[in-house]
PDB file of N, CA and C in Angstrom:
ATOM      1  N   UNK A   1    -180.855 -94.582 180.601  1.00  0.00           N
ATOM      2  CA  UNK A   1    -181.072 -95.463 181.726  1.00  0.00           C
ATOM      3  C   UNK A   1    -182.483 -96.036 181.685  1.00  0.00           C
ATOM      4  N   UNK A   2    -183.329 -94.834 181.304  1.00  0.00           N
ATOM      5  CA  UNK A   2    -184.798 -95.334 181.764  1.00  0.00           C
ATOM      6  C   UNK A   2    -185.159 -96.712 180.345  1.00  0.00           C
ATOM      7  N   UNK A   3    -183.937 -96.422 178.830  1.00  0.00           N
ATOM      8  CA  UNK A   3    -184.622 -96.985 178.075  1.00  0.00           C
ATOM      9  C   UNK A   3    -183.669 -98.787 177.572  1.00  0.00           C
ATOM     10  N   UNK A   4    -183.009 -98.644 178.806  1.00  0.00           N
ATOM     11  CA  UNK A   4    -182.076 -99.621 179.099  1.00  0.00           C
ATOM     12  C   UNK A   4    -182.609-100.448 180.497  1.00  0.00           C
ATOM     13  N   UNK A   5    -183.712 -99.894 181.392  1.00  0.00           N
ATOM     14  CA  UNK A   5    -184.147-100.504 182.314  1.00  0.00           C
ATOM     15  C   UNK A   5    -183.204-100.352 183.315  1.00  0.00           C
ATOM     16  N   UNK A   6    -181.822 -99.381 183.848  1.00  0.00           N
ATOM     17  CA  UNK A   6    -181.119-100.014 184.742  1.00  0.00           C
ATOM     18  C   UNK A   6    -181.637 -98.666 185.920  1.00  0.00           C
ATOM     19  N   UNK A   7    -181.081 -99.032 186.908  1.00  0.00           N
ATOM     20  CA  UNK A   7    -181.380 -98.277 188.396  1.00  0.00           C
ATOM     21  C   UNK A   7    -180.245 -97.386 188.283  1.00  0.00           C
ATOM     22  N   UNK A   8    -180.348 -95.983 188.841  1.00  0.00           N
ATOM     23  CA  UNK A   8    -179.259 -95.101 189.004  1.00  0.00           C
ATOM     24  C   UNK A   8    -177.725 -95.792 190.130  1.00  0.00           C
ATOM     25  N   UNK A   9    -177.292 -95.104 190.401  1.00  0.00           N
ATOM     26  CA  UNK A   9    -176.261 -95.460 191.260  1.00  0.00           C
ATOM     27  C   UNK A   9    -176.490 -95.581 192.811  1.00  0.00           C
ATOM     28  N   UNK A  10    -177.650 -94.470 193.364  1.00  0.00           N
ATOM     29  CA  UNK A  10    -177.980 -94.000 194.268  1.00  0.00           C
ATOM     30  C   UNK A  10    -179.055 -95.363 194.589  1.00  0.00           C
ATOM     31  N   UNK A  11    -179.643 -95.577 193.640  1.00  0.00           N
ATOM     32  CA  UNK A  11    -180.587 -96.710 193.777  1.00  0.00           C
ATOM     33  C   UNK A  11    -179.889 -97.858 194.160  1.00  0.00           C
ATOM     34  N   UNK A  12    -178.773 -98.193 193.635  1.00  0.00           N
ATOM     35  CA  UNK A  12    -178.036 -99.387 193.799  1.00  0.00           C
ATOM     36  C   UNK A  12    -177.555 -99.547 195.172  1.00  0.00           C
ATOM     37  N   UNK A  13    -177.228 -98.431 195.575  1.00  0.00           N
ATOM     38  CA  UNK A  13    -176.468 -98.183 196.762  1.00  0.00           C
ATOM     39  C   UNK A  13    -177.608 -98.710 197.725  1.00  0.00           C
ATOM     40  N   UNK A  14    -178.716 -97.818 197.998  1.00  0.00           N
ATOM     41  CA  UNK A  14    -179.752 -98.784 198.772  1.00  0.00           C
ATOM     42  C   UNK A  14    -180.366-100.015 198.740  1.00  0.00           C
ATOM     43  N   UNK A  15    -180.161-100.575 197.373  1.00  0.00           N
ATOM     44  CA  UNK A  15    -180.434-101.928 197.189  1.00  0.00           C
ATOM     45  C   UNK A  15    -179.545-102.502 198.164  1.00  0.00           C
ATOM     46  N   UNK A  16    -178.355-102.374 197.819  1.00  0.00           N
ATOM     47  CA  UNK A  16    -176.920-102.695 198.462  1.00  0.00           C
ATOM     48  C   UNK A  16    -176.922-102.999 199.874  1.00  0.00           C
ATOM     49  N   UNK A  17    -177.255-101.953 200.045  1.00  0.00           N
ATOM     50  CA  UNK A  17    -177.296-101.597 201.571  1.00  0.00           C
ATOM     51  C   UNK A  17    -178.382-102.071 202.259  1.00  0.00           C
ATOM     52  N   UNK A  18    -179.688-102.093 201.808  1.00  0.00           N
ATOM     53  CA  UNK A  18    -180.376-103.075 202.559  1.00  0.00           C
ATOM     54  C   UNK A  18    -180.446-104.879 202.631  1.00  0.00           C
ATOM     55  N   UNK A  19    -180.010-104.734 201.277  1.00  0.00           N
ATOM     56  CA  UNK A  19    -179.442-106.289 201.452  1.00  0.00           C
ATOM     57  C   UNK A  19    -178.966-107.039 202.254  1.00  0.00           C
ATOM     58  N   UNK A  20    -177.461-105.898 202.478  1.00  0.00           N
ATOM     59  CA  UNK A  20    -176.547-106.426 203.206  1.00  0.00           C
ATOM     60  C   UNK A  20    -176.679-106.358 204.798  1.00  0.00           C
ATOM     61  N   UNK A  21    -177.587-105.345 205.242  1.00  0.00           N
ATOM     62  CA  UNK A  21    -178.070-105.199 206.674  1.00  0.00           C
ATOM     63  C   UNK A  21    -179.317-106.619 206.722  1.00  0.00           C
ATOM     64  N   UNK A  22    -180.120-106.862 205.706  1.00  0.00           N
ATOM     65  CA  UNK A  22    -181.131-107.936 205.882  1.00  0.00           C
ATOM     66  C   UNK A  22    -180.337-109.259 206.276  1.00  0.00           C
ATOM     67  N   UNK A  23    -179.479-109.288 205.525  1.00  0.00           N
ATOM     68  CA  UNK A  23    -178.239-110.837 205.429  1.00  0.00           C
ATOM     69  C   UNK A  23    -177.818-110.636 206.845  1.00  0.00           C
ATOM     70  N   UNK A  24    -177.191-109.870 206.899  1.00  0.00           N
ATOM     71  CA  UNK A  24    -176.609-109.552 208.548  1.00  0.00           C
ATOM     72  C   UNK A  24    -177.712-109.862 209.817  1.00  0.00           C
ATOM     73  N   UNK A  25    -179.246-109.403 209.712  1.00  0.00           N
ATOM     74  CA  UNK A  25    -179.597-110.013 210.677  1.00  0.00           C
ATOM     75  C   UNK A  25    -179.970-111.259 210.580  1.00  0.00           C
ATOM     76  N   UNK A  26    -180.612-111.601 209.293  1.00  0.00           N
ATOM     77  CA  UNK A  26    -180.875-113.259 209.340  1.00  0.00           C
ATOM     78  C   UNK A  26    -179.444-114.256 209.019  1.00  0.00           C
ATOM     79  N   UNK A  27    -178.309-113.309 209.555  1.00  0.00           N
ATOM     80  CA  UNK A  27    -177.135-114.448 210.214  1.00  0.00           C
ATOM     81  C   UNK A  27    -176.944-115.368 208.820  1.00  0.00           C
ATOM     82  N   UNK A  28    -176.877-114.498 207.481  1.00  0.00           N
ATOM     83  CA  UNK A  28    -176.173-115.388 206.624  1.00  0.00           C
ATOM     84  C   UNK A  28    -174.551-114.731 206.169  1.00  0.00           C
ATOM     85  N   UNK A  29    -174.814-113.315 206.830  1.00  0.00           N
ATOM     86  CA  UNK A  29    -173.219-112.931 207.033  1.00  0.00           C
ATOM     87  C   UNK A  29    -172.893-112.844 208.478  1.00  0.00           C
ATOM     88  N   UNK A  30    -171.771-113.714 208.486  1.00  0.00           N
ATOM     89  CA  UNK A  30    -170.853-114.021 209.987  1.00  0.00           C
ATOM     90  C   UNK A  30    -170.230-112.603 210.562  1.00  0.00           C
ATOM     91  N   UNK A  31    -171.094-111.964 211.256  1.00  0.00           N
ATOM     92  CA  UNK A  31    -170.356-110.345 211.690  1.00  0.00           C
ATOM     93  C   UNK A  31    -170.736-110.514 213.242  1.00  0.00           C
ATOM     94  N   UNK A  32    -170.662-111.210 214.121  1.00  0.00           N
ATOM     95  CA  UNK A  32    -171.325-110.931 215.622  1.00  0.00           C
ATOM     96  C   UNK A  32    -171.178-109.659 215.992  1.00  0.00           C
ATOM     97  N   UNK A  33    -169.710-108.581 215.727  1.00  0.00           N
ATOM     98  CA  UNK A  33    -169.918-107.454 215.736  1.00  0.00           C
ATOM     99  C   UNK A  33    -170.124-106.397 215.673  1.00  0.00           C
ATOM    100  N   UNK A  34    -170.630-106.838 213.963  1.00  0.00           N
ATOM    101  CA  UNK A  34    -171.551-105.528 213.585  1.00  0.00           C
ATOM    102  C   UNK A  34    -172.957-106.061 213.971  1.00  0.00           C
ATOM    103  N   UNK A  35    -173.649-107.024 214.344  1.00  0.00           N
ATOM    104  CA  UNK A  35    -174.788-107.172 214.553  1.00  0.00           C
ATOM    105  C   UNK A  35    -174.959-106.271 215.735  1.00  0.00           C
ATOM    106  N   UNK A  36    -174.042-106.534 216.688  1.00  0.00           N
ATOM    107  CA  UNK A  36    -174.337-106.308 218.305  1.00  0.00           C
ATOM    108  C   UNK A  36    -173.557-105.042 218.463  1.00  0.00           C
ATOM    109  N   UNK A  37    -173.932-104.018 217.259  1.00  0.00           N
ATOM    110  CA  UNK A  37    -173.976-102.306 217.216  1.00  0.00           C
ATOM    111  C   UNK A  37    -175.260-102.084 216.605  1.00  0.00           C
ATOM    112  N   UNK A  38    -175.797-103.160 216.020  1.00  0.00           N
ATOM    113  CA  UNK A  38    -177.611-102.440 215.632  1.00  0.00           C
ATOM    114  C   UNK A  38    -177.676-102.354 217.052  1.00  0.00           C
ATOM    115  N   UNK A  39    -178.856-101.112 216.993  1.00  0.00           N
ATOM    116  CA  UNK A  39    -179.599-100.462 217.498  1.00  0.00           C
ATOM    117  C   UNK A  39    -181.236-100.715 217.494  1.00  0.00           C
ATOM    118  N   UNK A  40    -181.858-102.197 217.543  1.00  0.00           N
ATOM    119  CA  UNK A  40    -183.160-102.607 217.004  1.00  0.00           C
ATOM    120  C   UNK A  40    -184.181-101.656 218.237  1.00  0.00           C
ATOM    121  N   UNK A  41    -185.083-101.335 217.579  1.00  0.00           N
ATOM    122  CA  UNK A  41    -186.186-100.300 218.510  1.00  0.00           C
ATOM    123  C   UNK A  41    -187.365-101.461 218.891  1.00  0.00           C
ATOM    124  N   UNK A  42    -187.282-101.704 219.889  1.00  0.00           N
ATOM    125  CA  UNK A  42    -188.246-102.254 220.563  1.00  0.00           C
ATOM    126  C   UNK A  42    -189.054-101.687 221.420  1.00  0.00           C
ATOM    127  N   UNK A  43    -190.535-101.344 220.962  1.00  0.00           N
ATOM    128  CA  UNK A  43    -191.350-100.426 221.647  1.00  0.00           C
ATOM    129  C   UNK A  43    -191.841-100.807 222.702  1.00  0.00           C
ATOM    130  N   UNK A  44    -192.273-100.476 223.933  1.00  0.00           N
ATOM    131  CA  UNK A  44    -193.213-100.312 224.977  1.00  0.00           C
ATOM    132  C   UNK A  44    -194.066-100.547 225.087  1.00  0.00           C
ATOM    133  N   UNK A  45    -195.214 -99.846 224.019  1.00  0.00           N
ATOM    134  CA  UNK A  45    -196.250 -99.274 223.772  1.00  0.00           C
ATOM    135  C   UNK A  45    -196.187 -99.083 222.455  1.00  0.00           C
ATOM    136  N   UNK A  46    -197.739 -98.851 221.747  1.00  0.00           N
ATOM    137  CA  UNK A  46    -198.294 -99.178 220.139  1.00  0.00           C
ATOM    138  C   UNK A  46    -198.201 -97.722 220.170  1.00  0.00           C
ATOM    139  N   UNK A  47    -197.052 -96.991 219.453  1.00  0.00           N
ATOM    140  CA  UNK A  47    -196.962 -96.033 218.801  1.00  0.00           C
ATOM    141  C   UNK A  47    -197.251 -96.056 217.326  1.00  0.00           C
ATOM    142  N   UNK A  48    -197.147 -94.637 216.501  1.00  0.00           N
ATOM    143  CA  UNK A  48    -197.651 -94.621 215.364  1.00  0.00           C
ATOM    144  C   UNK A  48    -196.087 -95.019 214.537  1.00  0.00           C
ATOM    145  N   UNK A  49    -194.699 -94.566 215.358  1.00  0.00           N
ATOM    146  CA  UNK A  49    -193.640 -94.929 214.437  1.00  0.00           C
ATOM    147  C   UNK A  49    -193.915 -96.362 214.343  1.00  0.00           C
ATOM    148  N   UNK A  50    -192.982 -96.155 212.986  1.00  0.00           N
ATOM    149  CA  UNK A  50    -192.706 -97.468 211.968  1.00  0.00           C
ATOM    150  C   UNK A  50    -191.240 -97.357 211.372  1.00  0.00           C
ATOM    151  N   UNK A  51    -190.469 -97.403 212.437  1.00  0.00           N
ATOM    152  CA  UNK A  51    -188.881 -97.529 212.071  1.00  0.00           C
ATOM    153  C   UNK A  51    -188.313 -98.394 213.116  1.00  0.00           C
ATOM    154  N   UNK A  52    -187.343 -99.192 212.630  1.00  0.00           N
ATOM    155  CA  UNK A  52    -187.364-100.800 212.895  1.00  0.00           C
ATOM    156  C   UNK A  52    -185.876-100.506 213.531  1.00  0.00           C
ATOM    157  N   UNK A  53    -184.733 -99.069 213.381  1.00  0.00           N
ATOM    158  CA  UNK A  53    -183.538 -99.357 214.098  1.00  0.00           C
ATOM    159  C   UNK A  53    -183.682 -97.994 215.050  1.00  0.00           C
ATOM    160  N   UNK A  54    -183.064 -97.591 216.203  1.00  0.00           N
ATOM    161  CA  UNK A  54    -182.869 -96.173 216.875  1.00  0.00           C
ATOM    162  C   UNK A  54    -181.367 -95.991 216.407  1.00  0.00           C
ATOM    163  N   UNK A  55    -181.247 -94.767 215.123  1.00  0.00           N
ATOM    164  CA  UNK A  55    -180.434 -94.309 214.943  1.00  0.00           C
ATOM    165  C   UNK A  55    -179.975 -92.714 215.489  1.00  0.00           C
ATOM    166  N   UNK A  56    -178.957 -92.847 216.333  1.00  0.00           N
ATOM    167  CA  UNK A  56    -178.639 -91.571 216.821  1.00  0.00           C
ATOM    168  C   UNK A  56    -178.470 -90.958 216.417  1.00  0.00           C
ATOM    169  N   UNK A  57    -178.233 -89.373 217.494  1.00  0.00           N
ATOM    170  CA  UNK A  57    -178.444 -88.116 216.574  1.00  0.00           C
ATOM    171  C   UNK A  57    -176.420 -87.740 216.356  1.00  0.00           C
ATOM    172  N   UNK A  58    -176.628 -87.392 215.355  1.00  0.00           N
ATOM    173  CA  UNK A  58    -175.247 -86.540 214.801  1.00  0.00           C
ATOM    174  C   UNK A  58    -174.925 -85.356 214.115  1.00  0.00           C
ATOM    175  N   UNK A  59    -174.459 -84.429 215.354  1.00  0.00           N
ATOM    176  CA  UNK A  59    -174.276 -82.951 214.535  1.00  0.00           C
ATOM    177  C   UNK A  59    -173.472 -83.247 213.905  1.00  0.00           C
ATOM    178  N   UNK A  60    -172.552 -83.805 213.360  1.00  0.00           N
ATOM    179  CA  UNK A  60    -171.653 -84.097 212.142  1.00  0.00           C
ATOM    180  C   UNK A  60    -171.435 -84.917 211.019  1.00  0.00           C
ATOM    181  N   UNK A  61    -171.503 -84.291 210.362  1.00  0.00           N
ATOM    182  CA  UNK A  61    -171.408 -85.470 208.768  1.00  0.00           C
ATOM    183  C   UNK A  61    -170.452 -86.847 208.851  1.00  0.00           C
ATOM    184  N   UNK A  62    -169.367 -86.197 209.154  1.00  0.00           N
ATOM    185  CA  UNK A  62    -168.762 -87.538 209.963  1.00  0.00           C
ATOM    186  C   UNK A  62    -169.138 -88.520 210.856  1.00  0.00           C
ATOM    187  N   UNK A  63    -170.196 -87.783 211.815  1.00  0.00           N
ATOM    188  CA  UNK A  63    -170.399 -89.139 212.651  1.00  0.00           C
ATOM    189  C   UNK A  63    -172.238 -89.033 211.441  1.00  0.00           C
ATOM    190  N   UNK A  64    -172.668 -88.665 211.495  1.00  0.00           N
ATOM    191  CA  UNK A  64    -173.786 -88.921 210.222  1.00  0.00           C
ATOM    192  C   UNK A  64    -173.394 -90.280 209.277  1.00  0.00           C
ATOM    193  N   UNK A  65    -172.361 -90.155 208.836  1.00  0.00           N
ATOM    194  CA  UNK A  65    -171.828 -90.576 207.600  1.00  0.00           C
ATOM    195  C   UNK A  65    -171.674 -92.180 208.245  1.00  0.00           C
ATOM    196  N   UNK A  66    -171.393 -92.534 209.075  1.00  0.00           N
ATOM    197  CA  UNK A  66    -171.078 -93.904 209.797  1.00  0.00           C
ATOM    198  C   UNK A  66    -171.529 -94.890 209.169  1.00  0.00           C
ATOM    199  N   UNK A  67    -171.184 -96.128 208.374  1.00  0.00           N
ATOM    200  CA  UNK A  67    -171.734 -96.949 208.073  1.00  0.00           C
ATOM    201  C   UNK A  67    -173.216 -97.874 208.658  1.00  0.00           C
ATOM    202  N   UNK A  68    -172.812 -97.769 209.853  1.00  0.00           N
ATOM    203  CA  UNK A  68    -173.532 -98.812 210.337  1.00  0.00           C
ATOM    204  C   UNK A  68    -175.132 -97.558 210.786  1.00  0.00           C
ATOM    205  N   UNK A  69    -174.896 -96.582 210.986  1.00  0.00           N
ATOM    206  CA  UNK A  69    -175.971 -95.914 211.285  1.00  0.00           C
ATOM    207  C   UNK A  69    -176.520 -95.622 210.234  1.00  0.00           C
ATOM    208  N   UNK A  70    -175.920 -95.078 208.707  1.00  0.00           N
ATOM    209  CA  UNK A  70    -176.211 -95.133 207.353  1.00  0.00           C
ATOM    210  C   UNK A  70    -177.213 -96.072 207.419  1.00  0.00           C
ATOM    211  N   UNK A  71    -176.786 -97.503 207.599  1.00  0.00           N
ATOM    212  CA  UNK A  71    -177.781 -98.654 207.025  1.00  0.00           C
ATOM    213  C   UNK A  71    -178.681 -98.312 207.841  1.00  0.00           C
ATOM    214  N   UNK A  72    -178.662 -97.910 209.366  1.00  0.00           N
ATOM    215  CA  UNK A  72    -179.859 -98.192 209.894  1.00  0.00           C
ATOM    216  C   UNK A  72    -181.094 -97.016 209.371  1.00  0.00           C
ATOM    217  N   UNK A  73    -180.085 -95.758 209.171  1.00  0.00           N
ATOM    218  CA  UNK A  73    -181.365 -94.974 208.216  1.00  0.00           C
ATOM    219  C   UNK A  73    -181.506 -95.293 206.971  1.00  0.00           C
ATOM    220  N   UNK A  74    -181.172 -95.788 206.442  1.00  0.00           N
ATOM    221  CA  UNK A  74    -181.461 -96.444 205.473  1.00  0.00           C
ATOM    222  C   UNK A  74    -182.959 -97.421 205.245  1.00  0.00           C
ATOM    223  N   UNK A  75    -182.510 -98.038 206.496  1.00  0.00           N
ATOM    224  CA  UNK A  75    -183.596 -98.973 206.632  1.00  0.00           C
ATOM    225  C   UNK A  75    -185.163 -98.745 207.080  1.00  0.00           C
ATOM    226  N   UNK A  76    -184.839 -97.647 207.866  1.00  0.00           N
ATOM    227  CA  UNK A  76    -185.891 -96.732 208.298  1.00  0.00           C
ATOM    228  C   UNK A  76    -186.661 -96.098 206.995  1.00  0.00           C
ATOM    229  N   UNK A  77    -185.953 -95.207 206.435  1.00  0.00           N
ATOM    230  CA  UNK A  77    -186.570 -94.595 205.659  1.00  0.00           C
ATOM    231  C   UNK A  77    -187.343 -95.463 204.145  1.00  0.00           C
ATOM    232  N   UNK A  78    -187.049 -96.191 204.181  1.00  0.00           N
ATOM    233  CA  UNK A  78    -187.124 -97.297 202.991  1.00  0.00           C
ATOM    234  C   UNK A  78    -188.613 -98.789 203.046  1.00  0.00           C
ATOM    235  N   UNK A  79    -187.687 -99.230 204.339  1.00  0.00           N
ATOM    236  CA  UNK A  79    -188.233-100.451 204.758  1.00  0.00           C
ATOM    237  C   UNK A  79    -189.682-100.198 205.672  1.00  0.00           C
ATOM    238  N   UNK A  80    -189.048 -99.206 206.984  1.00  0.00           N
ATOM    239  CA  UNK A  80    -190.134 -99.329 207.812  1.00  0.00           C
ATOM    240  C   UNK A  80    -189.883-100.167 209.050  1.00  0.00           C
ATOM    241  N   UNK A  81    -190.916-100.780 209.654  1.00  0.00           N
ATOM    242  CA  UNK A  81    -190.792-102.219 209.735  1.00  0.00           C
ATOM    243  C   UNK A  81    -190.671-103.389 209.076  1.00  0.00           C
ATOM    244  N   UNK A  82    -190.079-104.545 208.954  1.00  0.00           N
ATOM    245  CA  UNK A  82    -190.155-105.167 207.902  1.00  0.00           C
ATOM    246  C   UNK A  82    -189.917-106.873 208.098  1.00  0.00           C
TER     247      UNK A  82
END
């Protein structure tokens, strides 16, 4: 891989995935209703976080596993603000 230049699978997947959450908010994919299940964190006050969705908590892998909360940790852990 490393002597072929390509990204693992796991890598791809977050490429993937932030892509497709970036497209989604700048409205070049037509979803009104997955948009209006983000969760965007809009602060109050100048805290030190720097995570851009409020993804809920889930004692279960199943509800963990959720697509749309996926991307938003995803985005968190990766992006930041952005």
């Amino acid at each position: 891989m490393n002597n072929l230049k390509l990204l693992s699978l796991a890598d791809r997947r977050v490429e993937a995935t932030l892509a497709f959450l970036l497209k989604l908010i700048d409205r070049r994919v037509d979803a009104p209703v997955l948009l209006f299940v983000i969760n965007f964190k809009v602060p109050t006050h100048l805290t030190r976080s720097n995570s851009s969705f409020v993804v809920p908590f889930h004692s279960t892998n199943y509800g963990r596993n959720n697509p749309i909360h996926c991307m938003m940790r995803i985005c968190n852990e990766h992006l930041g603000f952005f």
